[in-house]
PDB file of N, CA and C in Angstrom:
ATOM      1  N   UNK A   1     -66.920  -7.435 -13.539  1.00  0.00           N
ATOM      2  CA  UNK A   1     -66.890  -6.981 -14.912  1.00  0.00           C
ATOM      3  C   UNK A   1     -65.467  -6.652 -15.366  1.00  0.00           C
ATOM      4  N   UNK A   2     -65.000  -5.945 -14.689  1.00  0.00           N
ATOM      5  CA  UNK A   2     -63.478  -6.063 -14.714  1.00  0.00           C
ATOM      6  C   UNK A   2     -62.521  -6.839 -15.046  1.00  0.00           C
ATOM      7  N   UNK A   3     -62.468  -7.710 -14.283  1.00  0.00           N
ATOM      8  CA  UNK A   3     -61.853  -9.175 -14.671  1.00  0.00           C
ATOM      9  C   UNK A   3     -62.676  -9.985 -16.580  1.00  0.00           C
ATOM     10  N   UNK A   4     -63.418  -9.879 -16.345  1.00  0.00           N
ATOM     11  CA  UNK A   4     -64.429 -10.410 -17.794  1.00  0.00           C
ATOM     12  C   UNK A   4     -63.698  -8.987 -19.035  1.00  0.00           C
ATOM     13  N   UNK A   5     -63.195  -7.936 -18.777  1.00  0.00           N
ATOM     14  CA  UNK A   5     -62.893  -7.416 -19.401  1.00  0.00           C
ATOM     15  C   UNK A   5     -61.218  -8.004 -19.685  1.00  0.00           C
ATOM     16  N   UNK A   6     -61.018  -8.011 -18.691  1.00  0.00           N
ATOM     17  CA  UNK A   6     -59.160  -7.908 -18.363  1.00  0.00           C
ATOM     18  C   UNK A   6     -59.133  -9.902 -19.375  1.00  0.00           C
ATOM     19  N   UNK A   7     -59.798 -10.619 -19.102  1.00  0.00           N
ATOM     20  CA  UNK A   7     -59.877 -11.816 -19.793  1.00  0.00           C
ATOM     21  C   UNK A   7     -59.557 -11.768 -21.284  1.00  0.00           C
ATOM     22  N   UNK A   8     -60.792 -10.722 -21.898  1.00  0.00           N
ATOM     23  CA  UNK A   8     -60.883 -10.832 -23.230  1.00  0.00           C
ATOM     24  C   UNK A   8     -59.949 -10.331 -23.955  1.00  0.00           C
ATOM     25  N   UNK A   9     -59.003  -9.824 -23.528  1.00  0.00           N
ATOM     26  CA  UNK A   9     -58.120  -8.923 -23.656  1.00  0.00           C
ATOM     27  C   UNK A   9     -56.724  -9.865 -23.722  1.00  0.00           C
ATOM     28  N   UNK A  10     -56.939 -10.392 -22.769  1.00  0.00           N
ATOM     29  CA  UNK A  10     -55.959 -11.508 -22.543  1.00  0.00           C
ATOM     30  C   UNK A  10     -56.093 -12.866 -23.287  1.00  0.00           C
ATOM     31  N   UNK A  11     -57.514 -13.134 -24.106  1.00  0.00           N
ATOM     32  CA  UNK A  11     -57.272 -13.957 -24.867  1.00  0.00           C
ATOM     33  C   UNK A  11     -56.982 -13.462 -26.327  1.00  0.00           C
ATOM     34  N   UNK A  12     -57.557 -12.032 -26.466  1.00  0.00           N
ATOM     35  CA  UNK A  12     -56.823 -11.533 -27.662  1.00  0.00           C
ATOM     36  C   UNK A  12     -55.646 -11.519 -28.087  1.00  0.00           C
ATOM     37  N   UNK A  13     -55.007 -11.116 -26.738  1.00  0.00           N
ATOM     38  CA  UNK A  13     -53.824 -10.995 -26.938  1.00  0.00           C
ATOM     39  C   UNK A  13     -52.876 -12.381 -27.115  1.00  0.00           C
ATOM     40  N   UNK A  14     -52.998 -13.534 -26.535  1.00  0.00           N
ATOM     41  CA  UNK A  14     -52.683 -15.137 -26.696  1.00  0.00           C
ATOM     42  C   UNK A  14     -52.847 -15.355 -28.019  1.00  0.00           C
ATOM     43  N   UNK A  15     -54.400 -14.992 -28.358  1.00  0.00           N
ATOM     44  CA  UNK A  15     -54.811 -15.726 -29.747  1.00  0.00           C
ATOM     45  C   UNK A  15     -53.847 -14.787 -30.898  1.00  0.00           C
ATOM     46  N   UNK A  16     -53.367 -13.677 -31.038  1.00  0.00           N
ATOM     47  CA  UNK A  16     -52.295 -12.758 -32.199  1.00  0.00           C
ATOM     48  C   UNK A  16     -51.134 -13.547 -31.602  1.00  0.00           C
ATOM     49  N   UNK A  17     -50.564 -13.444 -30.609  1.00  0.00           N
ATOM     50  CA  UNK A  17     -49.368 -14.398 -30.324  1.00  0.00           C
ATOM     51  C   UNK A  17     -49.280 -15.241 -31.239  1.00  0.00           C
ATOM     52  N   UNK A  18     -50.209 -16.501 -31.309  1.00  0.00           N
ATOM     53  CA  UNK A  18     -50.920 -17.913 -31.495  1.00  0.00           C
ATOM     54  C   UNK A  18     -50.776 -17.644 -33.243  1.00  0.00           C
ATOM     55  N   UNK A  19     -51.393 -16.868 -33.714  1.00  0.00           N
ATOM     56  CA  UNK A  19     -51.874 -16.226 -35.456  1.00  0.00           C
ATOM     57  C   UNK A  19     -50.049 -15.839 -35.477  1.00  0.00           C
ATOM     58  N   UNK A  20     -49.133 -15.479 -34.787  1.00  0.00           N
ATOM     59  CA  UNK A  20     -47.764 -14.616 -35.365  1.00  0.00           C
ATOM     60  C   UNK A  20     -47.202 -15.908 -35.723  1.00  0.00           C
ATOM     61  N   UNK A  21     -47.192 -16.963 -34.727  1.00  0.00           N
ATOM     62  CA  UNK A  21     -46.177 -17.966 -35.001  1.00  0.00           C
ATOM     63  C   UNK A  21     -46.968 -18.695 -35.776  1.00  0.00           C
ATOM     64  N   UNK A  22     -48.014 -19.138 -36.495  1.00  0.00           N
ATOM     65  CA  UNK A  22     -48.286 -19.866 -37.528  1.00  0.00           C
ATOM     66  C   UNK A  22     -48.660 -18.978 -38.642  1.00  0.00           C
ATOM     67  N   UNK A  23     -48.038 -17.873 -38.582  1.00  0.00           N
ATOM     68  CA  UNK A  23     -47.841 -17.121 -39.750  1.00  0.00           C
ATOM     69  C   UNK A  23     -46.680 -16.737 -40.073  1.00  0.00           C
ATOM     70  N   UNK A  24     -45.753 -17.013 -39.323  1.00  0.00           N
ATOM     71  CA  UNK A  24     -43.809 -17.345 -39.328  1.00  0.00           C
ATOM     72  C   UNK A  24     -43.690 -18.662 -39.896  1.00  0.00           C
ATOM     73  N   UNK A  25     -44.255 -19.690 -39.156  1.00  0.00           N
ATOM     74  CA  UNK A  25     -44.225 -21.235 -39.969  1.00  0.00           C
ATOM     75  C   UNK A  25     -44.451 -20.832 -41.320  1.00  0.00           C
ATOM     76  N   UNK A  26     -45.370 -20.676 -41.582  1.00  0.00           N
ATOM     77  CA  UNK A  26     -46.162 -20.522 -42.833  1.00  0.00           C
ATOM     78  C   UNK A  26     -45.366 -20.030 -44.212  1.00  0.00           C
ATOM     79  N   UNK A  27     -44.639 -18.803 -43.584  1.00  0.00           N
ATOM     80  CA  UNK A  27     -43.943 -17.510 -44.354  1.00  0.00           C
ATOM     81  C   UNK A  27     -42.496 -18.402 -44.910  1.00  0.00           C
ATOM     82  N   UNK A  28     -41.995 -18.940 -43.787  1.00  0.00           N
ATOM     83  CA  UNK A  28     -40.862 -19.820 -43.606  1.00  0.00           C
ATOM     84  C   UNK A  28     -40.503 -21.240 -44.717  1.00  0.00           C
ATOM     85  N   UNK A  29     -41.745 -21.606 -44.050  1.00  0.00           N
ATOM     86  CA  UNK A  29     -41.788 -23.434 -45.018  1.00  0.00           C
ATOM     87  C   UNK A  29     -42.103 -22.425 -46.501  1.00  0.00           C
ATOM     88  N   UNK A  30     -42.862 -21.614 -46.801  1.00  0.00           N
ATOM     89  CA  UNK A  30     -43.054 -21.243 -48.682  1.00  0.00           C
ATOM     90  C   UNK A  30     -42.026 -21.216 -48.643  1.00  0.00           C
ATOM     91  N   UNK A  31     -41.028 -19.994 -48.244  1.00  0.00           N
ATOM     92  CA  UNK A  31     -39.888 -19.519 -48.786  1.00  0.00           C
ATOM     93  C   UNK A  31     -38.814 -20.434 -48.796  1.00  0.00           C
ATOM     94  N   UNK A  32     -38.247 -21.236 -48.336  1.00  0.00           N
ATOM     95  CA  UNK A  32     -37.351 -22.471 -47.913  1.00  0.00           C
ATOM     96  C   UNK A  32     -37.766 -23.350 -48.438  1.00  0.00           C
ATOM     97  N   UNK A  33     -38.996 -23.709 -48.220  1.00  0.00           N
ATOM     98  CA  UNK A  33     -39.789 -25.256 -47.897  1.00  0.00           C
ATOM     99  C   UNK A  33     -38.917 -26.599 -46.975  1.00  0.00           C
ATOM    100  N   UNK A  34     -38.967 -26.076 -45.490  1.00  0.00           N
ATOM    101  CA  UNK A  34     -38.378 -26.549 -44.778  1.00  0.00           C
ATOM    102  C   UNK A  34     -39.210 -25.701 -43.627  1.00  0.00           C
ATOM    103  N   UNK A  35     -39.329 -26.259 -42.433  1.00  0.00           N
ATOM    104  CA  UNK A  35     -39.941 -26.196 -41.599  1.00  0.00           C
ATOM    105  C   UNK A  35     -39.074 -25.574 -40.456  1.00  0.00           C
ATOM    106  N   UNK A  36     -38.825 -24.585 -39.597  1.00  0.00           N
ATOM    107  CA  UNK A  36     -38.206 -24.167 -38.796  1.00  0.00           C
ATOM    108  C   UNK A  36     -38.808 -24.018 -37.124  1.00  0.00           C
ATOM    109  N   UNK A  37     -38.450 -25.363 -36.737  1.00  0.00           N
ATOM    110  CA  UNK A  37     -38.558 -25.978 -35.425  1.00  0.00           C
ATOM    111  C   UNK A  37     -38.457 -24.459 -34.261  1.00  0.00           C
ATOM    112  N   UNK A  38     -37.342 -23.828 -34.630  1.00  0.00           N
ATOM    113  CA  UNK A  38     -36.917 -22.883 -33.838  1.00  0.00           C
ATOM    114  C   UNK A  38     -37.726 -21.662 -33.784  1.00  0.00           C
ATOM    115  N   UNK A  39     -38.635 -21.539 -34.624  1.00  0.00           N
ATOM    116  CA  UNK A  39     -39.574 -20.561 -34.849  1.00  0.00           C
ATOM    117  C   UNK A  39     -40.135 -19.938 -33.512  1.00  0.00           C
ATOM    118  N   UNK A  40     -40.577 -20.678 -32.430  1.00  0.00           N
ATOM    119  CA  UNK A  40     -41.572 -20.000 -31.258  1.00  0.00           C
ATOM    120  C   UNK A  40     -40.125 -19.913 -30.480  1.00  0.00           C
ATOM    121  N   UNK A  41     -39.138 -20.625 -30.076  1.00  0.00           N
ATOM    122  CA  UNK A  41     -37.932 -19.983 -29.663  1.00  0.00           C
ATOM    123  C   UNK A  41     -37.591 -18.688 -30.187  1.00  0.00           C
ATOM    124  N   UNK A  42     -37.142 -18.336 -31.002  1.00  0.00           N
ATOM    125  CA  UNK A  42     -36.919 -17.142 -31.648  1.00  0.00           C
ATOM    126  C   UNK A  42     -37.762 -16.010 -31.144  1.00  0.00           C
ATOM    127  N   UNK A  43     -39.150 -16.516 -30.917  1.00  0.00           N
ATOM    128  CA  UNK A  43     -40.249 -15.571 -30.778  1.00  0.00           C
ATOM    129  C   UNK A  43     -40.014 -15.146 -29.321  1.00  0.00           C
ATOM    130  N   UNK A  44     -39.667 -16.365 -28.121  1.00  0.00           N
ATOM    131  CA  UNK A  44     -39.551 -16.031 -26.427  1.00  0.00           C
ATOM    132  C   UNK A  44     -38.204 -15.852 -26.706  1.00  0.00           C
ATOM    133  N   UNK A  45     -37.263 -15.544 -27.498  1.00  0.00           N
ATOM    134  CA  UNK A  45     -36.453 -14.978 -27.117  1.00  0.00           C
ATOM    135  C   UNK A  45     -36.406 -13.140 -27.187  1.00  0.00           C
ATOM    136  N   UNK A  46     -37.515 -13.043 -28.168  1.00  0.00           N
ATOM    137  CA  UNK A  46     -37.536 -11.498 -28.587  1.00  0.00           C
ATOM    138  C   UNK A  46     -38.052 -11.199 -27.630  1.00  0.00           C
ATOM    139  N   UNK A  47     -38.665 -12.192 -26.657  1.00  0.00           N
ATOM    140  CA  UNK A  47     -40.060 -11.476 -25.870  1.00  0.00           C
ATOM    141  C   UNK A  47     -38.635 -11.270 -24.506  1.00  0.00           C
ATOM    142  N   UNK A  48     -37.916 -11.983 -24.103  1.00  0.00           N
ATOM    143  CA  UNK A  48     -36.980 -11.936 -23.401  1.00  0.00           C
ATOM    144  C   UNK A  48     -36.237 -11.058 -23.261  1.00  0.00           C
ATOM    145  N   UNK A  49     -35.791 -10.867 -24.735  1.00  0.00           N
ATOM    146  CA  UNK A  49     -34.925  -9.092 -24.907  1.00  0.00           C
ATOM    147  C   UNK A  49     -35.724  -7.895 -24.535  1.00  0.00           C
ATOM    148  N   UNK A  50     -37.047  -8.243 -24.559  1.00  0.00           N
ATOM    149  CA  UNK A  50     -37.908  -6.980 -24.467  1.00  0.00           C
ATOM    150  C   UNK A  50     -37.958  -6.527 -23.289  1.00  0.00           C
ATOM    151  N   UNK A  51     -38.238  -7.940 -22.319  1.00  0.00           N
ATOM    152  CA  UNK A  51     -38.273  -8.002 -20.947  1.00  0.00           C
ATOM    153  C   UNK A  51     -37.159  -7.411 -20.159  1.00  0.00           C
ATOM    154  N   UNK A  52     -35.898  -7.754 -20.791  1.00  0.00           N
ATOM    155  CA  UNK A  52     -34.604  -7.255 -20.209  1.00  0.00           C
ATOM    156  C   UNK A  52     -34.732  -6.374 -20.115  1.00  0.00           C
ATOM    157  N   UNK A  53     -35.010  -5.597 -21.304  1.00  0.00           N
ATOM    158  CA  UNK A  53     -34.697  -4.136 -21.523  1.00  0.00           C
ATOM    159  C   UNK A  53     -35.685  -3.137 -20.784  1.00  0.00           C
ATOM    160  N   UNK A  54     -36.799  -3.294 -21.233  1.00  0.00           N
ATOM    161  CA  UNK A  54     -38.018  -2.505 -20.248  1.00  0.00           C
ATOM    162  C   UNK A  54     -37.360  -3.030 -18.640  1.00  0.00           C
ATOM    163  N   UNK A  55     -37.554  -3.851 -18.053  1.00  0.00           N
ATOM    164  CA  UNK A  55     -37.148  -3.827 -16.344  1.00  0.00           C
ATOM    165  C   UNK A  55     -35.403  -3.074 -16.054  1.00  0.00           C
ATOM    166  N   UNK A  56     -34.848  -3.264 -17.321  1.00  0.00           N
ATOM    167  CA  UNK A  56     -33.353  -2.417 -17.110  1.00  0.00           C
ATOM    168  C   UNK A  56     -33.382  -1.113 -17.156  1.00  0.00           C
ATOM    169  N   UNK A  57     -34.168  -0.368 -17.647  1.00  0.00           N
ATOM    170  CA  UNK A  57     -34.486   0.949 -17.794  1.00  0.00           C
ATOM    171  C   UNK A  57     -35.532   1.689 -17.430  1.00  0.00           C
ATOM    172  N   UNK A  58     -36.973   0.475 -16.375  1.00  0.00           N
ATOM    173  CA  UNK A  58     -37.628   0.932 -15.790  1.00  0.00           C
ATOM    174  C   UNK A  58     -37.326   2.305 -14.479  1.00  0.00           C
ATOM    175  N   UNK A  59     -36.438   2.532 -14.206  1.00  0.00           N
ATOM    176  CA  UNK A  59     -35.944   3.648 -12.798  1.00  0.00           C
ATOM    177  C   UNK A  59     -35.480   4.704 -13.848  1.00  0.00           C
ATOM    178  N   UNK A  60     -35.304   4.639 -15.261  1.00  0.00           N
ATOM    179  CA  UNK A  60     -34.259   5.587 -15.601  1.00  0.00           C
ATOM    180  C   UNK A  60     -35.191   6.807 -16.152  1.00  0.00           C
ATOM    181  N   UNK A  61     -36.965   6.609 -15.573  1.00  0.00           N
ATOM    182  CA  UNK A  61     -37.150   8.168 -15.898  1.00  0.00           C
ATOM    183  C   UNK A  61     -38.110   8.015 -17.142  1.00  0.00           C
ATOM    184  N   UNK A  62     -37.416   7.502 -18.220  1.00  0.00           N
ATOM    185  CA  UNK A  62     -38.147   7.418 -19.613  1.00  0.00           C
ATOM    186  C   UNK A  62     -39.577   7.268 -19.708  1.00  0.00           C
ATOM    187  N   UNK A  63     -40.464   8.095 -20.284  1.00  0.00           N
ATOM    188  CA  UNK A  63     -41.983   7.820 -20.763  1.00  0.00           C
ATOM    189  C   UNK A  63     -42.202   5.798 -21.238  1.00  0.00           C
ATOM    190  N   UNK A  64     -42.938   5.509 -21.028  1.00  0.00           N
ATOM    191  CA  UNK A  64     -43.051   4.114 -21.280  1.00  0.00           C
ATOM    192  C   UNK A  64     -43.405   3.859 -23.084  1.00  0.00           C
ATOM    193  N   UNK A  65     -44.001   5.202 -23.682  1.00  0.00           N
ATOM    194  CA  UNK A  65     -43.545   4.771 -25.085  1.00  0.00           C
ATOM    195  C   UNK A  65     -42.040   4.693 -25.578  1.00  0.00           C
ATOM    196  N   UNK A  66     -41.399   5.588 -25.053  1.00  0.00           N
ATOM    197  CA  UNK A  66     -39.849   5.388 -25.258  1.00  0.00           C
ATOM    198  C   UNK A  66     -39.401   3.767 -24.806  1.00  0.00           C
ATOM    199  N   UNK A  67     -39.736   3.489 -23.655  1.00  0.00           N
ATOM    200  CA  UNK A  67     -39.886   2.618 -23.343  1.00  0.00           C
ATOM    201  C   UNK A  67     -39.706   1.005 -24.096  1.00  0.00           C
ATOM    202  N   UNK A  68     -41.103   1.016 -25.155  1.00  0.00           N
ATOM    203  CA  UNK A  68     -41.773   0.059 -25.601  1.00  0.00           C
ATOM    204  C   UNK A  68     -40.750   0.498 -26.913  1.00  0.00           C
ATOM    205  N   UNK A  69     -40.423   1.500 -27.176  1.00  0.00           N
ATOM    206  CA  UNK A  69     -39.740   1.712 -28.818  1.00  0.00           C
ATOM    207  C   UNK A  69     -38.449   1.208 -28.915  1.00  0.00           C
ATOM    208  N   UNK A  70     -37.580   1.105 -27.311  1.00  0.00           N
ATOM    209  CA  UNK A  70     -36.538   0.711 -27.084  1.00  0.00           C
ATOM    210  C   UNK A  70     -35.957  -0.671 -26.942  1.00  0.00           C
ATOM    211  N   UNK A  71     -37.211  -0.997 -26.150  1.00  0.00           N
ATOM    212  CA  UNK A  71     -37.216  -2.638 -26.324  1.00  0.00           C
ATOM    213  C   UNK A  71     -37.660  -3.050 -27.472  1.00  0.00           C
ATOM    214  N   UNK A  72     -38.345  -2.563 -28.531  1.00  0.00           N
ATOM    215  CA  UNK A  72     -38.386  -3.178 -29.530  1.00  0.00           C
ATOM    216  C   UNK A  72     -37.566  -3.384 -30.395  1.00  0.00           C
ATOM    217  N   UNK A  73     -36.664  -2.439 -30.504  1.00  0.00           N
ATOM    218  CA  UNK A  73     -35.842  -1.968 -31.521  1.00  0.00           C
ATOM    219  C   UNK A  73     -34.649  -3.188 -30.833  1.00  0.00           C
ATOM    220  N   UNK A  74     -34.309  -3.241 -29.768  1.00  0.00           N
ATOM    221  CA  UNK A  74     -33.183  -4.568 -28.858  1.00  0.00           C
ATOM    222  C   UNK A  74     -34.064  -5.969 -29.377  1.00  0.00           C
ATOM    223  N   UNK A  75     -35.259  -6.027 -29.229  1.00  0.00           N
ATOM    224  CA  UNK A  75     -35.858  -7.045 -29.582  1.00  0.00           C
ATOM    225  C   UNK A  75     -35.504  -7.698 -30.898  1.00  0.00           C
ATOM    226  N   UNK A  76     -35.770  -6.860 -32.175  1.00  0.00           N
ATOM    227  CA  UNK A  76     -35.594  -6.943 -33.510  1.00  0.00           C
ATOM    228  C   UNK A  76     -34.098  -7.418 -33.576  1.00  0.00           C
ATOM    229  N   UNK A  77     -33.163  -6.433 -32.728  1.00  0.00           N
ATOM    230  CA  UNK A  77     -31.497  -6.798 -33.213  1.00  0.00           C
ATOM    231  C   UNK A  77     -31.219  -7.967 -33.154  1.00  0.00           C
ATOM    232  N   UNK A  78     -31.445  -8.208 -31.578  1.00  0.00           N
ATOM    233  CA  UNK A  78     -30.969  -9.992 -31.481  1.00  0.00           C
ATOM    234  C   UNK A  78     -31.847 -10.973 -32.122  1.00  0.00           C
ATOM    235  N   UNK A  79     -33.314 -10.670 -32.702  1.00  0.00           N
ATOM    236  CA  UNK A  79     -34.013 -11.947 -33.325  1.00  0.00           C
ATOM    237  C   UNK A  79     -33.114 -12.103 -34.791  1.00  0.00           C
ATOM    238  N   UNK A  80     -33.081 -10.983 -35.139  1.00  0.00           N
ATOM    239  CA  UNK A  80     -32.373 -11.016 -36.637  1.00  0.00           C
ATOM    240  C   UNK A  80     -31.329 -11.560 -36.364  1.00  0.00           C
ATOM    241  N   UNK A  81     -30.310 -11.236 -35.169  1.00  0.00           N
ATOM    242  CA  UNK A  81     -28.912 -11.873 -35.467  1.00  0.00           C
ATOM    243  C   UNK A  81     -29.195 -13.680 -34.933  1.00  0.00           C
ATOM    244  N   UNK A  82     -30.177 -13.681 -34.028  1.00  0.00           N
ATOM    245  CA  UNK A  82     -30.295 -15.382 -34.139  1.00  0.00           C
ATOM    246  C   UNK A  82     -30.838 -16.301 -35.151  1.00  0.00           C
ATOM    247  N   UNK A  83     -32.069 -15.072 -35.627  1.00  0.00           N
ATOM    248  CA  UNK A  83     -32.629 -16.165 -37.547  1.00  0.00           C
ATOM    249  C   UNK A  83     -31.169 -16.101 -38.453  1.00  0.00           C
ATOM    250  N   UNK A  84     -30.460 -15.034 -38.426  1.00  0.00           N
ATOM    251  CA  UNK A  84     -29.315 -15.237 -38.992  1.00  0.00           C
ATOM    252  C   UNK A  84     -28.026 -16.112 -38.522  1.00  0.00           C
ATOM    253  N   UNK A  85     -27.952 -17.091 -37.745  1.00  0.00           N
ATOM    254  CA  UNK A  85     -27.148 -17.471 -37.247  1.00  0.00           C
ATOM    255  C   UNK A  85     -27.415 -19.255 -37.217  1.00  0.00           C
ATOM    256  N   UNK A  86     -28.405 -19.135 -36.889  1.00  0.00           N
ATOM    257  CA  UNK A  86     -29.565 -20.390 -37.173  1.00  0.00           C
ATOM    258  C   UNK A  86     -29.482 -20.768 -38.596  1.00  0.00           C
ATOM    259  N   UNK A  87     -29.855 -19.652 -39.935  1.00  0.00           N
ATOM    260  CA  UNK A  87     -29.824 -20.113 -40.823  1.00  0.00           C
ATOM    261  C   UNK A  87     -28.495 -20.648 -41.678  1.00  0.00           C
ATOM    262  N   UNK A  88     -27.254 -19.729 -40.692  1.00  0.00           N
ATOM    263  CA  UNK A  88     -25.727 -20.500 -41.457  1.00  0.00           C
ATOM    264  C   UNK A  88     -25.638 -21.266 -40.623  1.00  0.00           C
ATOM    265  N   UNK A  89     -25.910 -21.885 -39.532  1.00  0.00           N
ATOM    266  CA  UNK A  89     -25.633 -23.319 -38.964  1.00  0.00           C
ATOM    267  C   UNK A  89     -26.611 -24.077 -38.956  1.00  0.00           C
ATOM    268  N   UNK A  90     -27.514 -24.277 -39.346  1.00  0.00           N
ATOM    269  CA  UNK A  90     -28.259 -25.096 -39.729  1.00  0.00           C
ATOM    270  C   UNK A  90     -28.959 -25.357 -40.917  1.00  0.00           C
ATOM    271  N   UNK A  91     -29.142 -24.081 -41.484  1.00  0.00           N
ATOM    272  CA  UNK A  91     -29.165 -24.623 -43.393  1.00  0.00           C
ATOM    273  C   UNK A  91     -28.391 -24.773 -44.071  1.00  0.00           C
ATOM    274  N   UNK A  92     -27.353 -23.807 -44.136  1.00  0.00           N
ATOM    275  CA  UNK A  92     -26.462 -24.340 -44.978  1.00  0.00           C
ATOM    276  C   UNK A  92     -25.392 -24.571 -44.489  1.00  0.00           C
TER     277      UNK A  92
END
């Protein structure tokens, strides 16, 4: 039962993944109307910063909501500075 739990959970969580990035396409092509290839990159890269950061600061003590608030907040910096960087070298 466990596992049948730990599953559904795990496809929830795939399927909002799945709903974020075709709701980035989506948001993207209106506003532009241009299609941004780099979209699910952008996305494993935030997930990457997150990763860094939580295993870099896992020993240092911190509650794991601090934790999750820290990597998010590293997450956000570098996605913004790569949609921003992306969009002066490759749109305009």
């Amino acid at each position: 039962m466990d596992i049948f739990v730990q599953q559904i959970i795990n496809g929830l969580v795939l399927g909002s993944m799945y709903a974020l990035v075709a709701l980035g396409y989506t948001m993207v092509y209106g506003i532009i109307s241009l299609i941004n290839f780099a979209h699910g990159e952008v996305l494993m890269v935030g997930a990457m910063v997150s990763w860094t950061v939580v295993t870099a600061l896992a020993d240092s003590g911190l509650p794991g909501w601090a934790l999750l608030l820290i990597s998010l907040v590293a997450a956000i910096i570098a996605c913004s500075a790569l949609n921003f960087a992306i969009e002066k070298i490759a749109y305009r």
